[in-house]
PDB file of N, CA and C in Angstrom:
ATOM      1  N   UNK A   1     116.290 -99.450  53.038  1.00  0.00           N
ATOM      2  CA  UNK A   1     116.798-100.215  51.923  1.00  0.00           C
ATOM      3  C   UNK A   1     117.307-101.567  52.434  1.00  0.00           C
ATOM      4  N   UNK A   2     116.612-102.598  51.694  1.00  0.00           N
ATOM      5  CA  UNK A   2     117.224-104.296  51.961  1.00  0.00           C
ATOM      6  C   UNK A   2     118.563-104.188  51.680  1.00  0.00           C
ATOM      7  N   UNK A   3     119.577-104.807  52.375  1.00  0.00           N
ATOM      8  CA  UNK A   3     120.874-104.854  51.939  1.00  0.00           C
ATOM      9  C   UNK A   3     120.718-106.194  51.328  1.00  0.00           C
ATOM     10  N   UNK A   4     121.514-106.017  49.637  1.00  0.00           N
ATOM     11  CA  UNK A   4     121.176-107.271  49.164  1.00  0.00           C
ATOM     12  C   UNK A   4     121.327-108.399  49.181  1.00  0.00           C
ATOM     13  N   UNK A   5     122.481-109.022  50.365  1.00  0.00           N
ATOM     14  CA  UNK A   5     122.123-110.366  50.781  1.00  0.00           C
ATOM     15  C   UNK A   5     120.768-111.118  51.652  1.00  0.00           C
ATOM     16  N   UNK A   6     120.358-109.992  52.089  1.00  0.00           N
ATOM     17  CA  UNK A   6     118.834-110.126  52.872  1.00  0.00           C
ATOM     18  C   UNK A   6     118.015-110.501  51.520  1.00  0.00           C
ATOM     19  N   UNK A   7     118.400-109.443  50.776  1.00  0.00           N
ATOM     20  CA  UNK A   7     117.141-109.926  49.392  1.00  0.00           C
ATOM     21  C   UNK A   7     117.369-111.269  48.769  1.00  0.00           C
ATOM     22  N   UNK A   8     118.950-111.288  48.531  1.00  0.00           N
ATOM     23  CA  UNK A   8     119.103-112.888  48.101  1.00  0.00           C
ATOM     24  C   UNK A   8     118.744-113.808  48.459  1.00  0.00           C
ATOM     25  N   UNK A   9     118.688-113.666  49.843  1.00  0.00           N
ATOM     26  CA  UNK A   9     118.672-115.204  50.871  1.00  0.00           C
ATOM     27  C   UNK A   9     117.063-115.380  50.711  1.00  0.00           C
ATOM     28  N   UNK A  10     115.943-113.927  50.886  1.00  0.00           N
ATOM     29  CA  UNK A  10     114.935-114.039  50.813  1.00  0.00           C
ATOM     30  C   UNK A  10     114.335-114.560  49.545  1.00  0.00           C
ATOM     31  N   UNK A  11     114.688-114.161  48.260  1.00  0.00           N
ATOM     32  CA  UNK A  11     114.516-115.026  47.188  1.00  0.00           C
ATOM     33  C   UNK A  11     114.960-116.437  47.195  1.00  0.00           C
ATOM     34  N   UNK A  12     115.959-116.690  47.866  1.00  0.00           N
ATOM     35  CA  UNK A  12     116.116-118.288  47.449  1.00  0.00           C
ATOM     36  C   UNK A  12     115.942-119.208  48.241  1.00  0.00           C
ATOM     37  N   UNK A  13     114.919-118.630  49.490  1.00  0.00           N
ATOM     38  CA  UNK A  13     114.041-118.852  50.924  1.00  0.00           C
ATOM     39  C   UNK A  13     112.606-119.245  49.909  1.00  0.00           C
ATOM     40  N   UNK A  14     112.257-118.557  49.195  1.00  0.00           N
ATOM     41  CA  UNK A  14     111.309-118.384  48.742  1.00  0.00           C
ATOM     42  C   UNK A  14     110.978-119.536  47.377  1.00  0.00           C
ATOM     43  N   UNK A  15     112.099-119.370  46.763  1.00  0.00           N
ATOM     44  CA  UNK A  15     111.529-120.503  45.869  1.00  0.00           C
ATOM     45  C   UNK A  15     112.179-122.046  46.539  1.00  0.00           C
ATOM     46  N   UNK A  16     113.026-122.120  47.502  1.00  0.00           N
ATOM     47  CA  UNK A  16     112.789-123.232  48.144  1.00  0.00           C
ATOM     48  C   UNK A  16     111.825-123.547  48.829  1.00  0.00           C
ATOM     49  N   UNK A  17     110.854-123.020  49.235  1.00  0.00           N
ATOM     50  CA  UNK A  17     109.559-123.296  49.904  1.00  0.00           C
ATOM     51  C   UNK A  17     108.638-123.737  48.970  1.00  0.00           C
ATOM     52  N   UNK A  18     108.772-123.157  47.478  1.00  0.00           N
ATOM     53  CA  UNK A  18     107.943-123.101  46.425  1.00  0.00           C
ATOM     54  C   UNK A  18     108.351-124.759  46.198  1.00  0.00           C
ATOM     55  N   UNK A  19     109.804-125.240  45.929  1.00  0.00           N
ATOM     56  CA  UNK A  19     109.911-126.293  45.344  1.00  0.00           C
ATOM     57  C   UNK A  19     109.739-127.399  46.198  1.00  0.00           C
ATOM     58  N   UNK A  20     109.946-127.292  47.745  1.00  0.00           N
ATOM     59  CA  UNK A  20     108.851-128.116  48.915  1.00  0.00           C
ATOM     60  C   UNK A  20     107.874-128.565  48.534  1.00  0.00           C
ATOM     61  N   UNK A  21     106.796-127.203  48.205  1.00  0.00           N
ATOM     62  CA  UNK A  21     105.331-127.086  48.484  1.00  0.00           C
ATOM     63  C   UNK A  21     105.232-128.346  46.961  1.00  0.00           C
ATOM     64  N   UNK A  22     105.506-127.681  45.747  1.00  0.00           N
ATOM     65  CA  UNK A  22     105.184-128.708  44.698  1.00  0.00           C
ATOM     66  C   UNK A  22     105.871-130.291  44.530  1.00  0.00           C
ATOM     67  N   UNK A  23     106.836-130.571  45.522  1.00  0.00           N
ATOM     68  CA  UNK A  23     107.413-131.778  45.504  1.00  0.00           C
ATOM     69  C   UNK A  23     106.948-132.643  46.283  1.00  0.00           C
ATOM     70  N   UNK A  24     105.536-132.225  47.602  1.00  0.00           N
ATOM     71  CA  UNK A  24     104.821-132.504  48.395  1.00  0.00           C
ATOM     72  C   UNK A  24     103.336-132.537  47.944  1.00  0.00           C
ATOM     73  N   UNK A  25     103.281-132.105  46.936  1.00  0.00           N
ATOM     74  CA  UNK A  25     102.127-132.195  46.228  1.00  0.00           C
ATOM     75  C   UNK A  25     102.092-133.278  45.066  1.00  0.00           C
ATOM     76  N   UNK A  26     103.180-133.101  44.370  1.00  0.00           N
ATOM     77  CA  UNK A  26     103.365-134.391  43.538  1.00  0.00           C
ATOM     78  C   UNK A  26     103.309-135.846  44.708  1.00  0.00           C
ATOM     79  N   UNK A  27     104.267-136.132  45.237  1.00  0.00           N
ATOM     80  CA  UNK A  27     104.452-137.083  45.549  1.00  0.00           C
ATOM     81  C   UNK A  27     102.950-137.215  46.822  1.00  0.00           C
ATOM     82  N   UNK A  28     102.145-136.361  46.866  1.00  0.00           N
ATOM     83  CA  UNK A  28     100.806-136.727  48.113  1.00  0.00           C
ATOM     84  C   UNK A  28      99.942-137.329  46.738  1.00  0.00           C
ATOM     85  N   UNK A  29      99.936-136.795  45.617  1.00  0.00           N
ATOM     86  CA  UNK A  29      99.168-136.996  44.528  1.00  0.00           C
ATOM     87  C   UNK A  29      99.317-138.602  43.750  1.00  0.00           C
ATOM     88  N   UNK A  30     100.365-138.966  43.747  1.00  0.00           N
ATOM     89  CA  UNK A  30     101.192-139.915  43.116  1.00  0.00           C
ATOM     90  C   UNK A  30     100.864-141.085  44.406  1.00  0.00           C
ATOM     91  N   UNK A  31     101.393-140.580  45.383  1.00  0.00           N
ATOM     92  CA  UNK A  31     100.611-141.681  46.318  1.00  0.00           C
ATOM     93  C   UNK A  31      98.914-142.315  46.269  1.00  0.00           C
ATOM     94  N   UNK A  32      98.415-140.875  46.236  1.00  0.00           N
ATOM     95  CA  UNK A  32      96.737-140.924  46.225  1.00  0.00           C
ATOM     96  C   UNK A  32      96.279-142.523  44.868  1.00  0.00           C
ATOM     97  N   UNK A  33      97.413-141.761  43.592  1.00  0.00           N
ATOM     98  CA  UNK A  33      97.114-142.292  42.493  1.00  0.00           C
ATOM     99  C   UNK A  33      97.374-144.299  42.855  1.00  0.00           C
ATOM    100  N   UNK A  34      98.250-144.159  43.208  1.00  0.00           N
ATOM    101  CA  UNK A  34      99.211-145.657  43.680  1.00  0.00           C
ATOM    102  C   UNK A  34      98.200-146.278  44.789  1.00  0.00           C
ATOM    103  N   UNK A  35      97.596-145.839  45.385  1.00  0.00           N
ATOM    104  CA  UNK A  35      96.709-146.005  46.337  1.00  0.00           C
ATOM    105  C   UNK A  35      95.200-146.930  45.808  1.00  0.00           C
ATOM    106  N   UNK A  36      94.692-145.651  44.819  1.00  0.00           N
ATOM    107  CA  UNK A  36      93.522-145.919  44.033  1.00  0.00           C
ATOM    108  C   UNK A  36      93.973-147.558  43.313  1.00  0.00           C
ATOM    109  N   UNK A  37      94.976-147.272  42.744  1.00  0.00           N
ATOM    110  CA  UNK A  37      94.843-148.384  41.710  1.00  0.00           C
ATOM    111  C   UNK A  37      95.601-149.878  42.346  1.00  0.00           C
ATOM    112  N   UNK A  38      95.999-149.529  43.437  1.00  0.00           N
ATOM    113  CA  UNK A  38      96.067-150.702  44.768  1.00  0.00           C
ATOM    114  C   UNK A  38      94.864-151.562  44.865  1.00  0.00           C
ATOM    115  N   UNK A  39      93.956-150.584  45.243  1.00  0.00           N
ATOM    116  CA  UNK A  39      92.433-151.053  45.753  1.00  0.00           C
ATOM    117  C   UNK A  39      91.978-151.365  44.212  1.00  0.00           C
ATOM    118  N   UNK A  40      92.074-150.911  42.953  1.00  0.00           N
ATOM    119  CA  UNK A  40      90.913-151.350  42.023  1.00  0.00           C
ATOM    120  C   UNK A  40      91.660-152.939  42.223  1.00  0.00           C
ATOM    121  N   UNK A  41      92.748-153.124  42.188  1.00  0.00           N
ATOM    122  CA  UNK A  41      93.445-154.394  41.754  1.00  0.00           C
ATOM    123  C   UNK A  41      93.426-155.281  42.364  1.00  0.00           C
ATOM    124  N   UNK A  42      93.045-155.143  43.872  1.00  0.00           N
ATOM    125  CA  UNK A  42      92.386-155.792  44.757  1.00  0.00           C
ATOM    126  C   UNK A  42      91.197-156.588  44.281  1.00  0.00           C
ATOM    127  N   UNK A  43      90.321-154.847  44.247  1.00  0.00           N
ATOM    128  CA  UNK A  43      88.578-155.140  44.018  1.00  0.00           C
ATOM    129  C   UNK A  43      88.469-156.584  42.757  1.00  0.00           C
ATOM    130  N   UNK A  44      89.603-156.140  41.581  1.00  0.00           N
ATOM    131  CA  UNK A  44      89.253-156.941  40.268  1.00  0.00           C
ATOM    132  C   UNK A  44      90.440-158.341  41.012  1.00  0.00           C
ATOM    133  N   UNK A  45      90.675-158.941  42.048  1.00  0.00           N
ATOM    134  CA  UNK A  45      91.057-160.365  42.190  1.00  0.00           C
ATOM    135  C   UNK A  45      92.543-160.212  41.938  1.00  0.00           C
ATOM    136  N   UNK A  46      93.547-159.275  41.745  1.00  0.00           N
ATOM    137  CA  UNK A  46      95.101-159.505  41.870  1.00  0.00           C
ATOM    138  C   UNK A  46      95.498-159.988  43.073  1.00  0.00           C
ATOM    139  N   UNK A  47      96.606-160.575  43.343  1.00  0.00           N
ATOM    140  CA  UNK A  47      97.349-161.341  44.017  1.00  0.00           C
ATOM    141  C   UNK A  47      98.366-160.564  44.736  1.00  0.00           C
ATOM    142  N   UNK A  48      98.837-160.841  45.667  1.00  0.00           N
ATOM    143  CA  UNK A  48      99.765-160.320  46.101  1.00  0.00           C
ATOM    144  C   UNK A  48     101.206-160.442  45.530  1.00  0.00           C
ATOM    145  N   UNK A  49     101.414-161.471  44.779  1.00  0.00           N
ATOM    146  CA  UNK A  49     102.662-161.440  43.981  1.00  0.00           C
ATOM    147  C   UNK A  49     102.237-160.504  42.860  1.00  0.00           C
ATOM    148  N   UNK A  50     101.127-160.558  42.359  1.00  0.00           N
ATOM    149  CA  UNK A  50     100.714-159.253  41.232  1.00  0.00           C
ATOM    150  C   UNK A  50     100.998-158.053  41.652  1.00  0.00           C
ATOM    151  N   UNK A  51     101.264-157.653  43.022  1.00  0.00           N
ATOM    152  CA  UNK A  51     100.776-156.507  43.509  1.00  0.00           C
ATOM    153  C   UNK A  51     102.348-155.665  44.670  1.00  0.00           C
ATOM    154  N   UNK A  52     103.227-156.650  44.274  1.00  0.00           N
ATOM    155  CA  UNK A  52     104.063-156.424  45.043  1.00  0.00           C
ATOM    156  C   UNK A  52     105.254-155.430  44.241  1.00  0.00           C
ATOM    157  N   UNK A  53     105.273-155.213  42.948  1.00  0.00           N
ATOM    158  CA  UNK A  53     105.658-153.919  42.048  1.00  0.00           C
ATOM    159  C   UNK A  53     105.065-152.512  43.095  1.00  0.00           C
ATOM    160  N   UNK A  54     103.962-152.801  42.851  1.00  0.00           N
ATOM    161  CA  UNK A  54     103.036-151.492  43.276  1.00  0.00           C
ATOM    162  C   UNK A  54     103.407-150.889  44.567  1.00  0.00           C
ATOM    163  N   UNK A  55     103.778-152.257  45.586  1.00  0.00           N
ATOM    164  CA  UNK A  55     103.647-152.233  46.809  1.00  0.00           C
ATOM    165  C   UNK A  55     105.064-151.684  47.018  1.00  0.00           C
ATOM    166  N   UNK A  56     105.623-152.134  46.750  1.00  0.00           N
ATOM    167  CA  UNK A  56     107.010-151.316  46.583  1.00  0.00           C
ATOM    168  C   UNK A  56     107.663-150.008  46.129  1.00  0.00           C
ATOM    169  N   UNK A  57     106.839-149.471  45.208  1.00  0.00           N
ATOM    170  CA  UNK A  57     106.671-148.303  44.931  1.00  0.00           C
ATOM    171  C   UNK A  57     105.884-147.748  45.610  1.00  0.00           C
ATOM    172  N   UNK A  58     105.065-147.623  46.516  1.00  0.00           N
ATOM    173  CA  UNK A  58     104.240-147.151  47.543  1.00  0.00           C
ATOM    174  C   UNK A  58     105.685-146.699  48.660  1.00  0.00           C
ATOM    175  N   UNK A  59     106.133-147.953  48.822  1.00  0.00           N
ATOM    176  CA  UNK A  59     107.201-148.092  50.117  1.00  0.00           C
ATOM    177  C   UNK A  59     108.236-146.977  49.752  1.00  0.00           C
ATOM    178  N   UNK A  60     108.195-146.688  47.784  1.00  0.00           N
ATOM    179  CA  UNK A  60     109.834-145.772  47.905  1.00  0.00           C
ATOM    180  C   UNK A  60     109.180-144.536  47.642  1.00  0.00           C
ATOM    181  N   UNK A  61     107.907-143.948  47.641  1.00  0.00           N
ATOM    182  CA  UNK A  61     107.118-143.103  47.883  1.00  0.00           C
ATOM    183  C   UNK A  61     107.250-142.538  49.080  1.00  0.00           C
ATOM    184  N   UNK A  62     106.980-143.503  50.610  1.00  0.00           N
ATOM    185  CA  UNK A  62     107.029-143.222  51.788  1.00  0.00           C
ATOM    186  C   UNK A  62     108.169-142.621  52.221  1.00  0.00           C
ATOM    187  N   UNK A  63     109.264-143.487  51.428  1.00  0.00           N
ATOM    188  CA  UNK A  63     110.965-143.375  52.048  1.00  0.00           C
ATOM    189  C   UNK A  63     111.404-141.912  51.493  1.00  0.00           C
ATOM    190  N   UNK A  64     110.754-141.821  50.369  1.00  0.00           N
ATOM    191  CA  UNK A  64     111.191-140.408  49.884  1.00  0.00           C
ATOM    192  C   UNK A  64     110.907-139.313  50.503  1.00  0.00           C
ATOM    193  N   UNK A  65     109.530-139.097  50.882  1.00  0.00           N
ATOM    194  CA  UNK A  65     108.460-138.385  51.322  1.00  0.00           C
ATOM    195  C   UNK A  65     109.158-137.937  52.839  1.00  0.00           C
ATOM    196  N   UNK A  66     109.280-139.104  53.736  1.00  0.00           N
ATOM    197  CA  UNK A  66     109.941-138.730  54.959  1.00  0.00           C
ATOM    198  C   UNK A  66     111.460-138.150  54.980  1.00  0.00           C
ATOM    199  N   UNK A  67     112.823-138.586  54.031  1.00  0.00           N
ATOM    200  CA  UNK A  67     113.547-138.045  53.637  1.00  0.00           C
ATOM    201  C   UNK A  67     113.386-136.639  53.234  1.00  0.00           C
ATOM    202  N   UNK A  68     112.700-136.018  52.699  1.00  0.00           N
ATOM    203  CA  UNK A  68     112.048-134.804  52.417  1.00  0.00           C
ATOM    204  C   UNK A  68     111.461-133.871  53.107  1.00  0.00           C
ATOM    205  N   UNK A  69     111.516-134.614  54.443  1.00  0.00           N
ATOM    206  CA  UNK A  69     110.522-133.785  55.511  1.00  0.00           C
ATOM    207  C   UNK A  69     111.735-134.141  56.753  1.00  0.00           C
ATOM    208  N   UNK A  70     112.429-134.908  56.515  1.00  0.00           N
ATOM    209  CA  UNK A  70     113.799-134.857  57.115  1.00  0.00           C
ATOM    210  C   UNK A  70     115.018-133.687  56.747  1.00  0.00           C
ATOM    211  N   UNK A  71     115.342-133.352  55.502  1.00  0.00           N
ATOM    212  CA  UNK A  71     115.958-132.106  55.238  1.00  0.00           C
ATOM    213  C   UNK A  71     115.218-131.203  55.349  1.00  0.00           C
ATOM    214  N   UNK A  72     114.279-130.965  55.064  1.00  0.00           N
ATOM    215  CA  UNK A  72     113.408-129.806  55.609  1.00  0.00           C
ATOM    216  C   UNK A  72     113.783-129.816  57.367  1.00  0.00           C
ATOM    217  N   UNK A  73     113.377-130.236  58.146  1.00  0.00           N
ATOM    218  CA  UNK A  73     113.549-130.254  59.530  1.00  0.00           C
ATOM    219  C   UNK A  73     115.312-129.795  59.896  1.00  0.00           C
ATOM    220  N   UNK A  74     115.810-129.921  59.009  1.00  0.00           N
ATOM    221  CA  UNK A  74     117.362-130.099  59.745  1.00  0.00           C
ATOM    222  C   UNK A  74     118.048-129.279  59.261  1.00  0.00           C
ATOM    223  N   UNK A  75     116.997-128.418  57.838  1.00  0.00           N
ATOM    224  CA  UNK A  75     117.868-126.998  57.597  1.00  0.00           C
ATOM    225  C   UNK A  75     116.362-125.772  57.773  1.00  0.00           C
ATOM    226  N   UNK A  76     116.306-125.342  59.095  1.00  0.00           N
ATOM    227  CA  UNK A  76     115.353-124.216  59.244  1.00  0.00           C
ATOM    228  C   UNK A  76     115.560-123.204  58.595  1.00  0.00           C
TER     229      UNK A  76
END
């Protein structure tokens, strides 16, 4: 028999991995998306002052992303 703090910790082991896995998926996706429409805006002649919204949101994409993979690392 699990003594039930083993079960607790294991449930809430568990959907913290869950809410990792989908907060690493959004934000790989959201990048992908920010990415694509970087390059169309390119392809169609935007500017770099046009493009520096985007570019910046790319940057708080990154900052998040590594922050995220920073608490992960520092609570095993």
């Amino acid at each position: 028999m699990t003594a039930p703090i083993v079960a607790e910790l294991t449930a809430t082991v568990s959907e913290t991995v869950g809410v990792i896995k989908s907060a690493t998926a959004l934000i790989q996706g959201f990048k992908q998306k920010l990415a694509d429409a970087i390059a169309a805006a390119i392809a169609n002649g935007a500017t770099e002052a046009e493009l520096q919204p985007l570019v910046s949101l790319e940057t708080d994409l990154e900052v998040g992303e590594k922050e995220l993979a920073q608490a992960v690392a520092d609570n095993p």
